[in-house]
C-alpha atoms as a PDB file:
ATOM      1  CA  UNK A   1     150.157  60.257 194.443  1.00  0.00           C
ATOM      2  CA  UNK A   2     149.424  63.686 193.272  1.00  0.00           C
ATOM      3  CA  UNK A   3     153.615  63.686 191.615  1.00  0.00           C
ATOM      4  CA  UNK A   4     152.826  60.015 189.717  1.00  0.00           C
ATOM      5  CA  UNK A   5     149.147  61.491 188.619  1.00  0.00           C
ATOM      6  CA  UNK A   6     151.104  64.964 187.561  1.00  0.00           C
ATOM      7  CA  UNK A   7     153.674  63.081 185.213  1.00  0.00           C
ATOM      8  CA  UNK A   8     150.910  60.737 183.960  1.00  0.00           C
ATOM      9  CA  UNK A   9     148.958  64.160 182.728  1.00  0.00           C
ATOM     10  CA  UNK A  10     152.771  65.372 181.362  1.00  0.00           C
ATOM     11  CA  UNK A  11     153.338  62.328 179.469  1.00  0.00           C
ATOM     12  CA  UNK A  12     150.117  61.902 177.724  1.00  0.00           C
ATOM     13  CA  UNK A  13     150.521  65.666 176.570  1.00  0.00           C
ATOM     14  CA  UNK A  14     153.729  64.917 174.951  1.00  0.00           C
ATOM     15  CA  UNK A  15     152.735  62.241 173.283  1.00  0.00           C
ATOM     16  CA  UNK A  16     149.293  63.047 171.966  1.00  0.00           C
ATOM     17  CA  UNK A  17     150.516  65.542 169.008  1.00  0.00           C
ATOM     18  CA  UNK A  18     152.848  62.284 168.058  1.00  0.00           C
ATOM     19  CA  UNK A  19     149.502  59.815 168.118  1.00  0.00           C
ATOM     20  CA  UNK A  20     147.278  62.280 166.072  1.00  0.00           C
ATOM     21  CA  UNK A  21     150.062  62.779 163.202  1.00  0.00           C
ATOM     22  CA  UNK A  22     150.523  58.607 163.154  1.00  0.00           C
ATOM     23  CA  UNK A  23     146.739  58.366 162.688  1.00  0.00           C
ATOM     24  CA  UNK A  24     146.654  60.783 160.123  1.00  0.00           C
ATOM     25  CA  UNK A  25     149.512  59.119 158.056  1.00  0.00           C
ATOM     26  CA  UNK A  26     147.205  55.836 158.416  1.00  0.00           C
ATOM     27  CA  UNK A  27     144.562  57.517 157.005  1.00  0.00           C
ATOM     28  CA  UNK A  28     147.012  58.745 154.061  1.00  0.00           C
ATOM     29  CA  UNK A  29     147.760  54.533 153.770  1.00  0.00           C
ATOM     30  CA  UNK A  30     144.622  53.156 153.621  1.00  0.00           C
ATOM     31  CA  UNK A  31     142.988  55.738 151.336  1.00  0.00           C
ATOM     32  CA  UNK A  32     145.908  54.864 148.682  1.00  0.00           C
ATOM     33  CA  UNK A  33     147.029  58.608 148.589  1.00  0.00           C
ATOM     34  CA  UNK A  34     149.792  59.633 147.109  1.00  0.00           C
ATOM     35  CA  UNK A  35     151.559  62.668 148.269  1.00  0.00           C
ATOM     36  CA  UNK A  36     154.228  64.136 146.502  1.00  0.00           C
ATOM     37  CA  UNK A  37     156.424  67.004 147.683  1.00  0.00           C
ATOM     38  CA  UNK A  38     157.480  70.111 145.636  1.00  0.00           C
ATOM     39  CA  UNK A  39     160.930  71.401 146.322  1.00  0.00           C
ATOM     40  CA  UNK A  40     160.501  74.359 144.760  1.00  0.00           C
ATOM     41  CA  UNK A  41     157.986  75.107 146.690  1.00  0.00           C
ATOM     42  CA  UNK A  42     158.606  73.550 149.726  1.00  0.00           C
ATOM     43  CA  UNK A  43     155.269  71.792 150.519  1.00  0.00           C
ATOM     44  CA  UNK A  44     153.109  68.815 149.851  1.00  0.00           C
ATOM     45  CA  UNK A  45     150.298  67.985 147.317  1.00  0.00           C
ATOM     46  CA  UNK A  46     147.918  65.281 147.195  1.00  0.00           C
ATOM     47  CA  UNK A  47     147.231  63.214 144.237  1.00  0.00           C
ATOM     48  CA  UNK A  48     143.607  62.685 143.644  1.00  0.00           C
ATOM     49  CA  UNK A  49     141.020  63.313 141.558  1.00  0.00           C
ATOM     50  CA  UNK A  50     141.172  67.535 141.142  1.00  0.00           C
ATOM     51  CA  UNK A  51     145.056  66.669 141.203  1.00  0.00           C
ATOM     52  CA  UNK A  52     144.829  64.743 138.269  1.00  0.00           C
ATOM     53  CA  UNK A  53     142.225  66.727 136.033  1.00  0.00           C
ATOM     54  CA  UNK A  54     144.386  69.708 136.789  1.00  0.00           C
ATOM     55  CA  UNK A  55     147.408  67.936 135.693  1.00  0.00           C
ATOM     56  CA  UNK A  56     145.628  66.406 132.239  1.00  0.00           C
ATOM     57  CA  UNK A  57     144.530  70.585 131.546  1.00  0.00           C
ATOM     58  CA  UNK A  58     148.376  71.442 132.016  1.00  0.00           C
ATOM     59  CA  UNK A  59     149.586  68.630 129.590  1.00  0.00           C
ATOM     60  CA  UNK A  60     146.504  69.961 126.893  1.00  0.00           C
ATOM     61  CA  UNK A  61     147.845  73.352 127.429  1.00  0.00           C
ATOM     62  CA  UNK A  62     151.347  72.082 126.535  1.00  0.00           C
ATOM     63  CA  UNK A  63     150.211  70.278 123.612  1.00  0.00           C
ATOM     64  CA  UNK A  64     151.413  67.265 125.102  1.00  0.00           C
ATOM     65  CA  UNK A  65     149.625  63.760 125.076  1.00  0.00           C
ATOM     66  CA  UNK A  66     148.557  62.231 128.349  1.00  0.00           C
ATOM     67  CA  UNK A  67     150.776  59.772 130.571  1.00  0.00           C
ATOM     68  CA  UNK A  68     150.894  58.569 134.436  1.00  0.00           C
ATOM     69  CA  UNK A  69     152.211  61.364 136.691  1.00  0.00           C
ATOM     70  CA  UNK A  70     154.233  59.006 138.463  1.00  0.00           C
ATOM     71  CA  UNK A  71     156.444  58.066 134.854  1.00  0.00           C
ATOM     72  CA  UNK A  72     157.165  61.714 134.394  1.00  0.00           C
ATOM     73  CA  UNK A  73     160.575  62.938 134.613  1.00  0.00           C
ATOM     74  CA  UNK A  74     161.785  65.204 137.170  1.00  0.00           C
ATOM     75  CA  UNK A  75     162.074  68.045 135.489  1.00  0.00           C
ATOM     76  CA  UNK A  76     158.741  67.563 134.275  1.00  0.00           C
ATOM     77  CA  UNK A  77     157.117  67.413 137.539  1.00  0.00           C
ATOM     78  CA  UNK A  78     159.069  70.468 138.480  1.00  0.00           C
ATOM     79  CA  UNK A  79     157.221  72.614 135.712  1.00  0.00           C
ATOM     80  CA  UNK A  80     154.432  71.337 136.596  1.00  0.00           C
ATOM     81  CA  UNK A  81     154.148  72.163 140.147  1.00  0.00           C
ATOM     82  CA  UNK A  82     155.499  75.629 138.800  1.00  0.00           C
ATOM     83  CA  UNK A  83     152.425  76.049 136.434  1.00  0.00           C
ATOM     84  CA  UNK A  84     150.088  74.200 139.275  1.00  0.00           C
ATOM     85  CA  UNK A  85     150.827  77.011 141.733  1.00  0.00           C
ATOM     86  CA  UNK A  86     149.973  79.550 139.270  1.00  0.00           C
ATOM     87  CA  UNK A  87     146.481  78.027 138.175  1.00  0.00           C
ATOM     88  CA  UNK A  88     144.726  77.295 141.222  1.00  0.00           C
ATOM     89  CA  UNK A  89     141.138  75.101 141.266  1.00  0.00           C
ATOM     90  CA  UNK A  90     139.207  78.522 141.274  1.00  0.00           C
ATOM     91  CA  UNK A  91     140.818  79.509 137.971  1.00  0.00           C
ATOM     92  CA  UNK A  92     138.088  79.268 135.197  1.00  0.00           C
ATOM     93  CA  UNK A  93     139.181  76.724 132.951  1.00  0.00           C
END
């Protein structure tokens, strides 16, 4: 009893880091939020609402008129993120 009780215990230690990170990808799906990656930078950003009105102050600062992140080219996004890491939310602008 106590070996079937002791690998019960194991298993759902394993497996509860996998459940939690499922979850939170649900959450991700059924909020609608789009996550894009930076290879530059190796990590992840979230597109929503600060996302965006950071991203419509980089174009202004670029002189450059205002279209969908998601129609961007590649290189594009790339400056971007480059320009987004250096002008964080606290920045006063």
């Amino acid at each position: 009893m106590h070996r079937y009780l002791s690998t019960l215990l194991l298993s759902a230690a394993l497996i509860m880091p996998v459940a939690v990170r499922a979850d939170k990808d649900d959450d991700h799906r059924r909020n609608h939020v789009k996550r894009y990656y930076d290879r530059d930078s190796r990590d992840w950003h979230e597109w929503n609402e600060r996302e965006d009105k950071a991203y419509r102050r980089y174009l202004k600062e670029q002189r450059r008129e205002y279209h969908d992140w998601a129609k961007a080219r590649r290189e594009e996004q790339r400056e971007y993120w480059k320009w987004r890491h250096k002008h964080r939310d606290d920045d006063d602008h």
